[in-house]
Protein backbone atom coordinates (compact mmCIF):
# COMPACT_ATOMS: atom_id res chain seq x y z
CA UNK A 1 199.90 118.52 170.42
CA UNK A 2 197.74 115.63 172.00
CA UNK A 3 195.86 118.62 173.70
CA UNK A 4 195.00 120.06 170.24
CA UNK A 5 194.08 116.77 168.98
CA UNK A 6 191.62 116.53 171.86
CA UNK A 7 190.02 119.90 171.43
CA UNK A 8 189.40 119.45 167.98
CA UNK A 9 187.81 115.70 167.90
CA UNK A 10 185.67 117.17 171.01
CA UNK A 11 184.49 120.22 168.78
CA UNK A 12 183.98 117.89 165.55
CA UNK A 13 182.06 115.42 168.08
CA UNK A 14 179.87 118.56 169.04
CA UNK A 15 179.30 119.70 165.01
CA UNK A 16 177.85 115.99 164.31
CA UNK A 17 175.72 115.87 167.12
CA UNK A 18 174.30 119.78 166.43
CA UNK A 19 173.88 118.82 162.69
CA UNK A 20 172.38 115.26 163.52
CA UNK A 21 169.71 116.91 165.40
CA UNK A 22 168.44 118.51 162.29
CA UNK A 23 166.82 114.89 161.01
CA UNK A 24 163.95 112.25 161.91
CA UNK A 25 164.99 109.33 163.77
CA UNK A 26 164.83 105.97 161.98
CA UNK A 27 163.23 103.59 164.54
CA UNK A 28 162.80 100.23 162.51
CA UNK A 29 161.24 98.08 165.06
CA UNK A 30 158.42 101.00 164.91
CA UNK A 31 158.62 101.31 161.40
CA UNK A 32 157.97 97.73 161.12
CA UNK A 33 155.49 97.08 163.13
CA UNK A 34 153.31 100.33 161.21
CA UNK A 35 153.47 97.94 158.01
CA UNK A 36 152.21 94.87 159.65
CA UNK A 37 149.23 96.97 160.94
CA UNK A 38 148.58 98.42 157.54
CA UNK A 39 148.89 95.10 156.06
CA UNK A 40 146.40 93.62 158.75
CA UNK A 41 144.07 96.11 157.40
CA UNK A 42 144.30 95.56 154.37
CA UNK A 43 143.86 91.96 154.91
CA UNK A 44 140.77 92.97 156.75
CA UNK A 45 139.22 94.98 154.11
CA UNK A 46 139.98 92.27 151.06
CA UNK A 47 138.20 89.61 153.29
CA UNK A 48 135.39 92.27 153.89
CA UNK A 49 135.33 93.03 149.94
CA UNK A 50 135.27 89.16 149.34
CA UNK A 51 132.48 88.31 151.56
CA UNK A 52 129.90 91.19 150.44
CA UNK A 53 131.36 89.64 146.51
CA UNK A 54 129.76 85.91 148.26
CA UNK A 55 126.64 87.77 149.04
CA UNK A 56 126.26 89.21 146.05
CA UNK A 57 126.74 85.77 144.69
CA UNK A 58 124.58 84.32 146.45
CA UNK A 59 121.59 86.77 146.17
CA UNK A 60 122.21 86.83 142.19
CA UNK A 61 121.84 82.89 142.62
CA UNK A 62 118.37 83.25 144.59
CA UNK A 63 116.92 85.50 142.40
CA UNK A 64 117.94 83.10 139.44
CA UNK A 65 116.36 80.45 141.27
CA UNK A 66 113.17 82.39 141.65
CA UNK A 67 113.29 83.61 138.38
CA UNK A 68 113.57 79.78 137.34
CA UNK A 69 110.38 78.96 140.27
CA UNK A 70 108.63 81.50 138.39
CA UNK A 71 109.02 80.28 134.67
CA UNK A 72 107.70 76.67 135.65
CA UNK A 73 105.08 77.53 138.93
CA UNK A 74 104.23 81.13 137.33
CA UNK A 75 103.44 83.47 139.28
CA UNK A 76 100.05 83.10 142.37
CA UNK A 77 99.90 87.05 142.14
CA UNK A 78 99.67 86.71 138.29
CA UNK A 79 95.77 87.69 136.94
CA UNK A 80 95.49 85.55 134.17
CA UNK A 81 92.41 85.88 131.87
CA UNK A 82 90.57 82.35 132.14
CA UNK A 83 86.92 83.43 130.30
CA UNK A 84 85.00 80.44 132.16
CA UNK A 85 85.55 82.98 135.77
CA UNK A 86 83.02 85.23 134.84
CA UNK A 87 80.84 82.46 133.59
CA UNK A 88 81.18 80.46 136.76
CA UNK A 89 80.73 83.87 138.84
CA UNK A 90 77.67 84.54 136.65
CA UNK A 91 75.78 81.32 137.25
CA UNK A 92 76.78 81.72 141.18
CA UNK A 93 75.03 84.86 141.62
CA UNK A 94 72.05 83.58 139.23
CA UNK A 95 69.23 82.78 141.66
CA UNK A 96 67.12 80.34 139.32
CA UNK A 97 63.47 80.97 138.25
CA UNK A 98 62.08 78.44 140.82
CA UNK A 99 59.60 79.57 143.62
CA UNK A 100 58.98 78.61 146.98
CA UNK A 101 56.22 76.36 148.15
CA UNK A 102 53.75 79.43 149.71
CA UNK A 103 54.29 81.78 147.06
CA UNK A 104 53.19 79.25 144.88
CA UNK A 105 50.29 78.26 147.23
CA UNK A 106 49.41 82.35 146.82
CA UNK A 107 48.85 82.49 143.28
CA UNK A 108 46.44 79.30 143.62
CA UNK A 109 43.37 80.56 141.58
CA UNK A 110 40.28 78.38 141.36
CA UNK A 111 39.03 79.86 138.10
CA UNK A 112 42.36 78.85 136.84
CA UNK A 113 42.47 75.08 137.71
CA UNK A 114 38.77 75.22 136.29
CA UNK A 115 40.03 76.45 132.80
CA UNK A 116 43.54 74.62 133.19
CA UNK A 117 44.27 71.76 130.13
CA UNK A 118 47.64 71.85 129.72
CA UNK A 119 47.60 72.91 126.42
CA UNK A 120 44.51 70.82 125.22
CA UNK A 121 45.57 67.46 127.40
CA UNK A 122 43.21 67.55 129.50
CA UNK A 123 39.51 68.87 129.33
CA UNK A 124 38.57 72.01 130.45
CA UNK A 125 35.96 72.12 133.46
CA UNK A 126 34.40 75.42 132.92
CA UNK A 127 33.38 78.01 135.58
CA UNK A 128 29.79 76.72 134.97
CA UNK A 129 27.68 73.66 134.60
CA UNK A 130 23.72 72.81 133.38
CA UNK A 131 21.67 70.85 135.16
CA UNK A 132 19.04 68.57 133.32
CA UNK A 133 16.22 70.80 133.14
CA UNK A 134 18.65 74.07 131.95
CA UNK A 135 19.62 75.79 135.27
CA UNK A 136 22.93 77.15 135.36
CA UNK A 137 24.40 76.37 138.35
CA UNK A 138 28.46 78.28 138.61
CA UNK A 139 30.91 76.16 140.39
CA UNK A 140 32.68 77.23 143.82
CA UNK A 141 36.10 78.22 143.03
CA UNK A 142 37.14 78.42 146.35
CA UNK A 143 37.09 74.46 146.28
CA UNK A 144 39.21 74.19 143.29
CA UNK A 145 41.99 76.21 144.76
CA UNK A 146 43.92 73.03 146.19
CA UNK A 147 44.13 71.87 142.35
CA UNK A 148 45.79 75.54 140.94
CA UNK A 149 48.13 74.57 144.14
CA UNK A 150 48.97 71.34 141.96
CA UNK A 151 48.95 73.06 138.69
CA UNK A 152 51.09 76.14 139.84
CA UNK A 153 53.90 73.68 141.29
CA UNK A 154 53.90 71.78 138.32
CA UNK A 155 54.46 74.79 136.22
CA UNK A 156 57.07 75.98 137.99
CA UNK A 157 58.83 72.64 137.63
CA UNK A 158 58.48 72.96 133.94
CA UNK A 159 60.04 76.57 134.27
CA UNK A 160 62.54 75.55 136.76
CA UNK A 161 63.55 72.36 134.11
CA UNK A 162 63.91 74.51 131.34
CA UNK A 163 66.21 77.30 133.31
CA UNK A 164 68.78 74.79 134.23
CA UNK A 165 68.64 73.13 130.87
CA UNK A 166 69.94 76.03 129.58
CA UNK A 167 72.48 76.53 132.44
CA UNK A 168 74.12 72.99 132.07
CA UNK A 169 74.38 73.57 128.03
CA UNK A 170 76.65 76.94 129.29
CA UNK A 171 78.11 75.30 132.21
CA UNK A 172 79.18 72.32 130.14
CA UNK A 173 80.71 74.62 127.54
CA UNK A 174 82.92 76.54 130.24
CA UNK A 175 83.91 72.86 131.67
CA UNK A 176 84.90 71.91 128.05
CA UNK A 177 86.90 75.36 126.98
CA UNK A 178 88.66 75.16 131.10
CA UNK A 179 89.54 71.17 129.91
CA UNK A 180 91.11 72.82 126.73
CA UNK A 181 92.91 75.68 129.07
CA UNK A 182 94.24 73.02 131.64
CA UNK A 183 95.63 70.56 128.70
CA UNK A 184 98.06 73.67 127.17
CA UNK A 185 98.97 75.06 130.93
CA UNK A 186 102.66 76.03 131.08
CA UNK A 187 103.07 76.81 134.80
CA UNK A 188 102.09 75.08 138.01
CA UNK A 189 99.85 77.81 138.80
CA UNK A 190 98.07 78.06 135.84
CA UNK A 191 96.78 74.71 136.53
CA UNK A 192 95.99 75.04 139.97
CA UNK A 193 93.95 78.01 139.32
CA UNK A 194 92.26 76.01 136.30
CA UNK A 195 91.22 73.37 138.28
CA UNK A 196 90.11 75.16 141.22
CA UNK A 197 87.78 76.54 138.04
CA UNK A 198 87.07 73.49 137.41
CA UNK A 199 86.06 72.43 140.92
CA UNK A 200 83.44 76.00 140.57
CA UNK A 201 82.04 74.61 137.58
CA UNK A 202 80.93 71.43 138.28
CA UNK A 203 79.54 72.36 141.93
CA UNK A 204 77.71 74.74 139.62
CA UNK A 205 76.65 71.89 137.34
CA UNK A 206 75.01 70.12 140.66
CA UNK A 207 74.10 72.72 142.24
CA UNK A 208 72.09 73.35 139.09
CA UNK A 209 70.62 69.33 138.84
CA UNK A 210 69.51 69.73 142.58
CA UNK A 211 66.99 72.61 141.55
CA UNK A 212 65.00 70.23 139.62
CA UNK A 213 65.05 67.79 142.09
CA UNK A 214 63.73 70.48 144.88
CA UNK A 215 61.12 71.67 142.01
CA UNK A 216 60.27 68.10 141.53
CA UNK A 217 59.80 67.68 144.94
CA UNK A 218 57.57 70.88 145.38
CA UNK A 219 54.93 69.37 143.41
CA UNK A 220 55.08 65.96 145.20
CA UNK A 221 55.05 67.92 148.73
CA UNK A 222 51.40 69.79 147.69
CA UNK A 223 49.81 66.40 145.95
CA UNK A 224 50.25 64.72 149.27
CA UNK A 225 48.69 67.50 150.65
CA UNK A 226 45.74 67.28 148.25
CA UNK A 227 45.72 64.03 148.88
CA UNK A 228 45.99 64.07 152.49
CA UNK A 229 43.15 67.34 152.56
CA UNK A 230 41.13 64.55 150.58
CA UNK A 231 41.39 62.10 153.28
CA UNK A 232 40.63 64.22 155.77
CA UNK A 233 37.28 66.38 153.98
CA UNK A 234 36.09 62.79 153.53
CA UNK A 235 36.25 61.47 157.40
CA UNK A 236 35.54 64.58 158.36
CA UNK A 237 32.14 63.73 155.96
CA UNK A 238 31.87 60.29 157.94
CA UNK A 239 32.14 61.72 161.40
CA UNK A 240 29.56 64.59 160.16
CA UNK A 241 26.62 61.56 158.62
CA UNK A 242 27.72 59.62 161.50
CA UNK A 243 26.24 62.52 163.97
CA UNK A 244 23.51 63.17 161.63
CA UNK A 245 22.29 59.79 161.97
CA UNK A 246 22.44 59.65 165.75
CA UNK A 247 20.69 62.80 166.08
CA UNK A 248 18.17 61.68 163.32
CA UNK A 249 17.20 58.43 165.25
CA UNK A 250 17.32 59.90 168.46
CA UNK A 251 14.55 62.62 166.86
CA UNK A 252 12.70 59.83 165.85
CA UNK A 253 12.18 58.41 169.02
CA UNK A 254 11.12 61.44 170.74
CA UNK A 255 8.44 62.48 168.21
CA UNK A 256 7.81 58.92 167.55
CA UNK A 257 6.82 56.69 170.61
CA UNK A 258 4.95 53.23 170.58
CA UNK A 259 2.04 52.51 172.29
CA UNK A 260 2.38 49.66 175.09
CA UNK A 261 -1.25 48.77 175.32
CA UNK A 262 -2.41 45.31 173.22
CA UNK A 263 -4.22 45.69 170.47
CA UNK A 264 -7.81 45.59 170.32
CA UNK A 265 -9.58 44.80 166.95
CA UNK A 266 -13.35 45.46 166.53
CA UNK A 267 -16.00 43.26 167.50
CA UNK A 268 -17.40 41.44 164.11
CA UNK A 269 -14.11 41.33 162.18
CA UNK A 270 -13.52 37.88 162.69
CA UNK A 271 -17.58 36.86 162.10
């Protein structure tokens, strides 16, 4: 009976274990330790979410803050329209009406500084004088050349005053309406371009005075030179009598000469 017993418990024994090998094997320590890596993981990619959330953050922040730069600097790469540039680049490029000091030496005309008056203030020479008894005698023009020289610079002051009269008026007007600009400027770099306008305008505005002083100066420059050509036609007169004379006495006393002998007076002309 025990035998029996024994054979069947062995045979049950050998159903379990054939059935039993049908099935996965449950290892929990593995199973376990799959979960913690999938919940590293996931760790991993929530801190990796969160961080590129910060950055996002952060760069919406930044551009706020630019946005907010922009909005009271403005923005440098901005072209504004400010009328008083093209005024400012206008007068820059203008090269003035005033002449230099040989080109105005060229046009030196003697017949014209005979004729010149200045519009009836002073009296007019003429190309030709009388003498007392009728004779027409024409003057050499060539000799009045040095006083068109005078005449011609002084003109071209008068032209050269009346240019930049004209300029300042304009200039002062773009100075005024960039004043006006600068006072209702919203951003930063509004103003700084305004004022570096600003700065254009009034080097313009000197710029501009200085041509009248160098016009001014033209016609001092070629009355010293009349002046000093004065001087010098009149010692150059001194040195030329001075010769003359010399030459004259030493003439004299080789077609001239004294006799050494005493004088002898005819008999009679003291009875």
């Amino acid at each position: 009976m025990r035998k029996i017993q024994t054979i069947i418990v062995t045979g049950s024994l050998l159903c379990v274990l054939s059935a039993h090998a049908q099935y996965i094997v449950y290892d929990p320590k593995l199973n376990t330790q799959t979960i913690l890596n999938q919940a590293q993981n996931l760790a991993k990619y929530v801190e990796m979410i969160n961080n590129q959330i910060q950055q996002i953050n952060t760069l919406t922040s930044q551009l706020k803050e630019l946005q907010h730069y922009n909005q009271i600097f403005g923005d440098p790469s901005k072209i504004l329209n400010f009328p008083s540039v093209s005024g400012l680049i206008q007068d820059l490029q203008n090269t003035g009406v005033g002449q230099a000091i040989g080109e105005l030496q060229d046009l030196a005309d003697g017949v014209a500084a005979l004729t010149y008056d200045a519009n009836g203030l002073y009296h007019n020479i003429g190309e030709i004088f009388n003498t007392p008894n009728g004779q027409t005698v024409a003057r050499d023009q060539d000799r009045y050349r040095q006083f068109a020289a005078v005449n011609e610079t002084t003109d071209n002051y008068a032209d050269v005053y009346a240019d930049v009269i004209a300029r300042r008026r304009a200039l002062k007007l773009e100075i005024a309406a960039t004043t006006a600009q600068l006072r209702t400027a919203s951003t930063a770099s509004e103003v700084q371009k305004l004022t570096g306008i600003l700065i254009g305008l009034n080097g313009a505005l000197a710029a501009a005075d200085k041509e009248i002083d160098q016009a001014l100066s033209l016609s001092v420059v070629q009355d010293a030179e009349n002046r000093n050509d004065k001087e010098k036609q009149e010692l150059a007169r001194i040195e030329e009598q001075r010769a003359e004379f010399t030459e004259s006495v030493q003439r004299y006393s080789s077609t001239v000469r004294l006799s050494a002998e005493p004088p002898t007076f005819p008999e009679g002309a003291n009875e």
